[in-house]
C-alpha atoms as a PDB file:
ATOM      1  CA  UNK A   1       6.748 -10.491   1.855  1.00  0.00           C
ATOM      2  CA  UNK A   2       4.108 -12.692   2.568  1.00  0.00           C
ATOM      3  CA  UNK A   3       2.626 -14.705   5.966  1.00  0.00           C
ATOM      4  CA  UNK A   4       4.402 -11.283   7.932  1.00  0.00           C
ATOM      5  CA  UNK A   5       3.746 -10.255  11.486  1.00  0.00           C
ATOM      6  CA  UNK A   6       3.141  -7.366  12.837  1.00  0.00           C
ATOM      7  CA  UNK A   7       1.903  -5.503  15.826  1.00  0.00           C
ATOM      8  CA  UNK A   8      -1.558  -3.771  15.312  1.00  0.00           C
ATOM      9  CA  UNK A   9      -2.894  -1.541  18.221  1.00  0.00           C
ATOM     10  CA  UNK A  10      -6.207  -1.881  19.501  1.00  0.00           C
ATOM     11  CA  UNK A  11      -6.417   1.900  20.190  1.00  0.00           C
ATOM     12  CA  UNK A  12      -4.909   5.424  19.958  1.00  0.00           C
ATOM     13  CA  UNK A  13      -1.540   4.968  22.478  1.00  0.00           C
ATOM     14  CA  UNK A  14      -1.635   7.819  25.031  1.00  0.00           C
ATOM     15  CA  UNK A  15       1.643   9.335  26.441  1.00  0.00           C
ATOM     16  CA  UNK A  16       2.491   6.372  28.947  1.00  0.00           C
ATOM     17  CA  UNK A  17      -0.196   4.717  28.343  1.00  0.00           C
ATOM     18  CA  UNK A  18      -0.195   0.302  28.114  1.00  0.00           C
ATOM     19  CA  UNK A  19      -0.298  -0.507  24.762  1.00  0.00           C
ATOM     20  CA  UNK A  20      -2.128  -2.901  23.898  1.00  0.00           C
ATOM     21  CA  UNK A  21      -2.805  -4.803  20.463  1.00  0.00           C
ATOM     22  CA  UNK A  22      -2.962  -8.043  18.214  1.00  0.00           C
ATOM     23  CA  UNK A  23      -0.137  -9.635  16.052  1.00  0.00           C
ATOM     24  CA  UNK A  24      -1.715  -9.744  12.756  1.00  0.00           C
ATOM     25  CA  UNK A  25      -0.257 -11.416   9.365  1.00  0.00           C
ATOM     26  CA  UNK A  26      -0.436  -9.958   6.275  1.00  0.00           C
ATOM     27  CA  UNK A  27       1.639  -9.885   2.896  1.00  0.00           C
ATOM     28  CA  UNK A  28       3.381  -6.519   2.393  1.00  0.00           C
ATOM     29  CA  UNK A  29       5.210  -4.936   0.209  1.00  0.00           C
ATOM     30  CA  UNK A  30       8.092  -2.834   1.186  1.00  0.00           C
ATOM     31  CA  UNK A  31       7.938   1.091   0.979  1.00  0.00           C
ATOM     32  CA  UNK A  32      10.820   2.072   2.031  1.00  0.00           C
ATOM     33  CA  UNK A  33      13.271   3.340  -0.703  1.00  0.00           C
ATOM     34  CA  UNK A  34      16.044   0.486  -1.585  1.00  0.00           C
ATOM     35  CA  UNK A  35      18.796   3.539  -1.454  1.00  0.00           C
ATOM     36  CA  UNK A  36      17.905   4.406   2.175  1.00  0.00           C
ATOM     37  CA  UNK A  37      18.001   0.785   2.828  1.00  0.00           C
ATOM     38  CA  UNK A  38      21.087  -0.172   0.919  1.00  0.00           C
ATOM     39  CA  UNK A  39      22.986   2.910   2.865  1.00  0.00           C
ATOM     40  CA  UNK A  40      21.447   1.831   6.084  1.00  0.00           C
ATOM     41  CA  UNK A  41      19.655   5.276   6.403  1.00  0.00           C
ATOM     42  CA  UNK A  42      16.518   3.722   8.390  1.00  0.00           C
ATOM     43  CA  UNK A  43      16.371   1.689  11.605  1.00  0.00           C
ATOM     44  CA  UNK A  44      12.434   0.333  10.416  1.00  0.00           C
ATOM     45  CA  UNK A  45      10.719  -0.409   7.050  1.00  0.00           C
ATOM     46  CA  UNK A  46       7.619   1.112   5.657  1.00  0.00           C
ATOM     47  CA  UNK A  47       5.533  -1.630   4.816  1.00  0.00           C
ATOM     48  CA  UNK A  48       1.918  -1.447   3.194  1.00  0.00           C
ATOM     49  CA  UNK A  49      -0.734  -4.649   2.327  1.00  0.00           C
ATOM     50  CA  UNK A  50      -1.072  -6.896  -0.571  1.00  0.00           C
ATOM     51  CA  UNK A  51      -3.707  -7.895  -1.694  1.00  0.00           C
ATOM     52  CA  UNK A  52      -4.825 -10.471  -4.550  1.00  0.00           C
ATOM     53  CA  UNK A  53      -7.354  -8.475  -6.542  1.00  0.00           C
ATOM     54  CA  UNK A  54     -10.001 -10.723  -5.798  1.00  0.00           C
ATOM     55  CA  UNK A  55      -9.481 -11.486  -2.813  1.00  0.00           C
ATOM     56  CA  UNK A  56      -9.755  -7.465  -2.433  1.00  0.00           C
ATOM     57  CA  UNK A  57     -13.262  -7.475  -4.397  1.00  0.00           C
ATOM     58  CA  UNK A  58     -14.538 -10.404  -1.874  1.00  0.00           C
ATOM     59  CA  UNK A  59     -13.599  -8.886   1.005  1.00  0.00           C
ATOM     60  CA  UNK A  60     -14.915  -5.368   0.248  1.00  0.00           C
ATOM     61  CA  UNK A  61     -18.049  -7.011  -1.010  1.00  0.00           C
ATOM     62  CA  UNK A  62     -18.427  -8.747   2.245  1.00  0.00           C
ATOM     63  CA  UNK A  63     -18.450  -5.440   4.022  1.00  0.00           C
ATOM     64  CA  UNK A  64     -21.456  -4.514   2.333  1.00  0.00           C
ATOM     65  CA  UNK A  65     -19.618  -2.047  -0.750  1.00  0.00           C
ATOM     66  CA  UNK A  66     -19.332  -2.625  -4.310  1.00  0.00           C
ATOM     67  CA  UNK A  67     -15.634  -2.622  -6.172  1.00  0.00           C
ATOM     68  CA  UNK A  68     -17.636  -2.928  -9.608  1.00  0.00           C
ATOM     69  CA  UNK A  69     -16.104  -3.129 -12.887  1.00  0.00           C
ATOM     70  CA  UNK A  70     -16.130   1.091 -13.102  1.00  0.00           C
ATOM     71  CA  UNK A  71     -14.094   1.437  -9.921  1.00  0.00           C
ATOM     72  CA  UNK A  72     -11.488  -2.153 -10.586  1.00  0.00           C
ATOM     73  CA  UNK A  73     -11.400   0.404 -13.875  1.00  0.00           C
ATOM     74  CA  UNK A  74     -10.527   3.295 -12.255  1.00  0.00           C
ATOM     75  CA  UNK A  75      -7.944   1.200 -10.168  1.00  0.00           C
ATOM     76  CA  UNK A  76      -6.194   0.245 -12.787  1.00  0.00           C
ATOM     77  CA  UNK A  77      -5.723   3.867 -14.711  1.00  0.00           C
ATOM     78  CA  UNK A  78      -4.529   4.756 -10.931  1.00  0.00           C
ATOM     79  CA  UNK A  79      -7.351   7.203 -10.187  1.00  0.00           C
ATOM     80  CA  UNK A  80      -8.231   5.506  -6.664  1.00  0.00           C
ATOM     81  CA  UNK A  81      -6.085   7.548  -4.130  1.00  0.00           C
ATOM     82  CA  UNK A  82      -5.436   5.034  -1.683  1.00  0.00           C
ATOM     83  CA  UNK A  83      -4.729   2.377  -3.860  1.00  0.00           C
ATOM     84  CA  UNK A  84      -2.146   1.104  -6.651  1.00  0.00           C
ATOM     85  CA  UNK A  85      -2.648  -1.860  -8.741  1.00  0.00           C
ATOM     86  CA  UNK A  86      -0.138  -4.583  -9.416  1.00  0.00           C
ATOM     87  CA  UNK A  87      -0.042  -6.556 -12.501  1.00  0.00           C
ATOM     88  CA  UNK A  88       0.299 -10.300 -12.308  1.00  0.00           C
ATOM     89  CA  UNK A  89       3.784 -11.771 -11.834  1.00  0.00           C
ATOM     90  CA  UNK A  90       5.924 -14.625 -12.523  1.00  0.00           C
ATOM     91  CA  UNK A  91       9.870 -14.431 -11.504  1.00  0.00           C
ATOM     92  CA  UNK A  92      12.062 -17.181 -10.288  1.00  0.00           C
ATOM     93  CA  UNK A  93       9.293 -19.892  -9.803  1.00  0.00           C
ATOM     94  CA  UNK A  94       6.592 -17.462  -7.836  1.00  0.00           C
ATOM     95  CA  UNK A  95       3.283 -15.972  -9.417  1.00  0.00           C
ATOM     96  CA  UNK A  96       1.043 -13.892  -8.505  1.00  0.00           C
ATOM     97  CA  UNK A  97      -1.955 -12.646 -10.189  1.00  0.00           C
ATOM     98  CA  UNK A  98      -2.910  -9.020 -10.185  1.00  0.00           C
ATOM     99  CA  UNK A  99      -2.822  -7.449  -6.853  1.00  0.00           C
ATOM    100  CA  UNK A 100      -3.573  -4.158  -5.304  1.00  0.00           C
ATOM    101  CA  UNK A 101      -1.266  -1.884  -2.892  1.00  0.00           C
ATOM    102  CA  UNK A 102      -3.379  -0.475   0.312  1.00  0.00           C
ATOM    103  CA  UNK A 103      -2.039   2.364   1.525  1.00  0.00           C
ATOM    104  CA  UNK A 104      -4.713   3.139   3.964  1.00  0.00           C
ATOM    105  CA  UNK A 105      -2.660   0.779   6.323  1.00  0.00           C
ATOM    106  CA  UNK A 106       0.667   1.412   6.813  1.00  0.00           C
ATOM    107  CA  UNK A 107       2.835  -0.663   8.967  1.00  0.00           C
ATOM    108  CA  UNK A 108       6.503  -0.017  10.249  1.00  0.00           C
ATOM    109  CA  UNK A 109       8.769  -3.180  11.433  1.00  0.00           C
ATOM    110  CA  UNK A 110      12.638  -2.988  12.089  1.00  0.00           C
ATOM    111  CA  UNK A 111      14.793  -3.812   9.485  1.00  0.00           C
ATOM    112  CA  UNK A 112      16.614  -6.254  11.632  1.00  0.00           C
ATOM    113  CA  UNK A 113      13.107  -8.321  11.560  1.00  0.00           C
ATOM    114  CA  UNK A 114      12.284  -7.782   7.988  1.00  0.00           C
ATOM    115  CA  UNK A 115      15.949  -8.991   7.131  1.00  0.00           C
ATOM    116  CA  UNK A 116      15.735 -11.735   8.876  1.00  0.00           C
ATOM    117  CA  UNK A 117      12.352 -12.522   7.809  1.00  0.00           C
ATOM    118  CA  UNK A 118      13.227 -12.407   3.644  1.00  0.00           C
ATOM    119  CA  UNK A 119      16.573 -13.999   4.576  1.00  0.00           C
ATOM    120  CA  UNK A 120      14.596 -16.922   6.179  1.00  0.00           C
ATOM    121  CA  UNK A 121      11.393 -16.968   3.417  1.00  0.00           C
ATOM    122  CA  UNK A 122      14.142 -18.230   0.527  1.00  0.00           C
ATOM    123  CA  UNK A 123      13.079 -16.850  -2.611  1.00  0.00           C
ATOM    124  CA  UNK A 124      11.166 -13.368  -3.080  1.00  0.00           C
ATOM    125  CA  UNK A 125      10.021 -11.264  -5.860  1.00  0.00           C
ATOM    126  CA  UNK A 126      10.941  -7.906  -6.227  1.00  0.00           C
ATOM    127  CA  UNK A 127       9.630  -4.959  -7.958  1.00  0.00           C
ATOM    128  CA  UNK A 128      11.859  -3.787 -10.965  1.00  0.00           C
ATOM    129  CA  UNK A 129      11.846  -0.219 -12.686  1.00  0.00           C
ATOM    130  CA  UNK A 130       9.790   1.625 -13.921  1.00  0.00           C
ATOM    131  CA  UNK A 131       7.446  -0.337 -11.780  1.00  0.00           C
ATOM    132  CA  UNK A 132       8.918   0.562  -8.332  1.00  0.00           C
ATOM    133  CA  UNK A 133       9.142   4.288  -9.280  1.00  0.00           C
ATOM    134  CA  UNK A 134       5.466   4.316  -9.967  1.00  0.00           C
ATOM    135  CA  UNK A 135       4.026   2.503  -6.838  1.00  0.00           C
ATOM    136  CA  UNK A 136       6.250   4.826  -4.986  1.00  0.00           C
ATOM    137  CA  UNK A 137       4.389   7.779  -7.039  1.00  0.00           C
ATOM    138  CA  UNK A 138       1.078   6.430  -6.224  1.00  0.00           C
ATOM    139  CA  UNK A 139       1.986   6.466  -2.582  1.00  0.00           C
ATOM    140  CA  UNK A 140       3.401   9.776  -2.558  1.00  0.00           C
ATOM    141  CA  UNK A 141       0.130  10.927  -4.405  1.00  0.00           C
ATOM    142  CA  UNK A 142      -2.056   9.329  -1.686  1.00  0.00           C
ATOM    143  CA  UNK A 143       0.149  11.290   1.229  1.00  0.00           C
ATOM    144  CA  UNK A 144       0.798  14.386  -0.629  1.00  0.00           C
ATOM    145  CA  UNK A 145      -2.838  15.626  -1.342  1.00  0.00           C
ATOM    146  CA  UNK A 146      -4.139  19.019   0.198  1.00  0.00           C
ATOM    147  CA  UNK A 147      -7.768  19.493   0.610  1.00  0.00           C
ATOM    148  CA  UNK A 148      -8.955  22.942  -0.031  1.00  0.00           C
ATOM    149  CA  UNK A 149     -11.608  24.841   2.306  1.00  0.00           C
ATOM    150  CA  UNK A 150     -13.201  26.167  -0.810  1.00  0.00           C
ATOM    151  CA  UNK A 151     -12.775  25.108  -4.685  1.00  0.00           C
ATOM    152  CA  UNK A 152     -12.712  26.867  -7.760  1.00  0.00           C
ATOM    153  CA  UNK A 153     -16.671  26.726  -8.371  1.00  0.00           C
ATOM    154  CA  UNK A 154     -17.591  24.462 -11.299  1.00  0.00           C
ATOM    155  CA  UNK A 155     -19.376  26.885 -13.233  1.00  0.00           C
ATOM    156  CA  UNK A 156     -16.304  29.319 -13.656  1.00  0.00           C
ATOM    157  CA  UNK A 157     -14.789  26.888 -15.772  1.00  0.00           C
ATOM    158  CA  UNK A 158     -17.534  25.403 -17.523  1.00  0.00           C
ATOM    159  CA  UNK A 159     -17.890  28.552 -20.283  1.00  0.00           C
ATOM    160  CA  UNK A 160     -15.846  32.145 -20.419  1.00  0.00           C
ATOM    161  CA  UNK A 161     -18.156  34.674 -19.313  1.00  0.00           C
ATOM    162  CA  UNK A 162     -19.421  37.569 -21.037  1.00  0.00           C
END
């Protein structure tokens, strides 16, 4: 979806506390599973940024970080938690170049609104298998890991001992 609103909070909300926030735009791509949509088994949509690839270099560049060739590398063998990597598109008149999935900014909007939204936008791509299964496998990977307290030490794998 692209040119999308949503609400972003300004802060952590508190039990009863105001909230308080900015309506920001973004493009998005849709998390949600299409059977728990299609058997109306959620009332809101999971809904992460999209970003051109470039665009995603600039802006990370302009916060003073480098997204080099080694790491747009790693991004594209999917070995950046955090991040999935689209390729370029062309279907039904749209294209879009290469663009990478954030999902270290999730967003949730009803599905009434997002409906309505895609109804209203006209024409919209939409990502086909194998290619769904895998960004949703690159998210799950992202939410699923488990940080240990204490690895297996490098050097008990590095030779047998004895």
């Amino acid at each position: 979806m692209l040119d999308f609103d949503v609400f972003v909070p300004r802060h952590p909300i508190a039990q009863g506390g105001r909230l308080e926030g900015t309506i920001e735009t973004f493009d998005l791509v849709v998390m949600t599973q299409t059977c728990d949509i299609a058997h109306g088994k959620v009332a809101s949509l999971l809904l992460c940024p999209w970003w051109d690839l470039w665009r995603f270099v600039e802006a990370v560049k302009a916060k003073g970080e480098n997204f080099g060739s080694d790491l747009r590398e790693s991004l594209r063998r999917g070995n950046l938690p955090g991040y999935h990597l689209l390729n370029e598109v062309s279907q039904d008149g749209i294209e879009f170049g290469v663009g990478v999935v954030d999902f270290h900014e999730v967003h949730t909007a009803p599905l009434d609104q997002v409906k309505a939204f895609a109804k209203s936008a006209g024409k919209r791509l939409r990502l086909r298998p194998p290619y769904r299964e895998h960004l949703a496998q690159a998210f799950a990977r992202f939410f699923m890991r488990v940080g240990l307290p204490v690895d297996v030490p490098r050097e008990k794998v590095k030779k047998k001992p004895g």
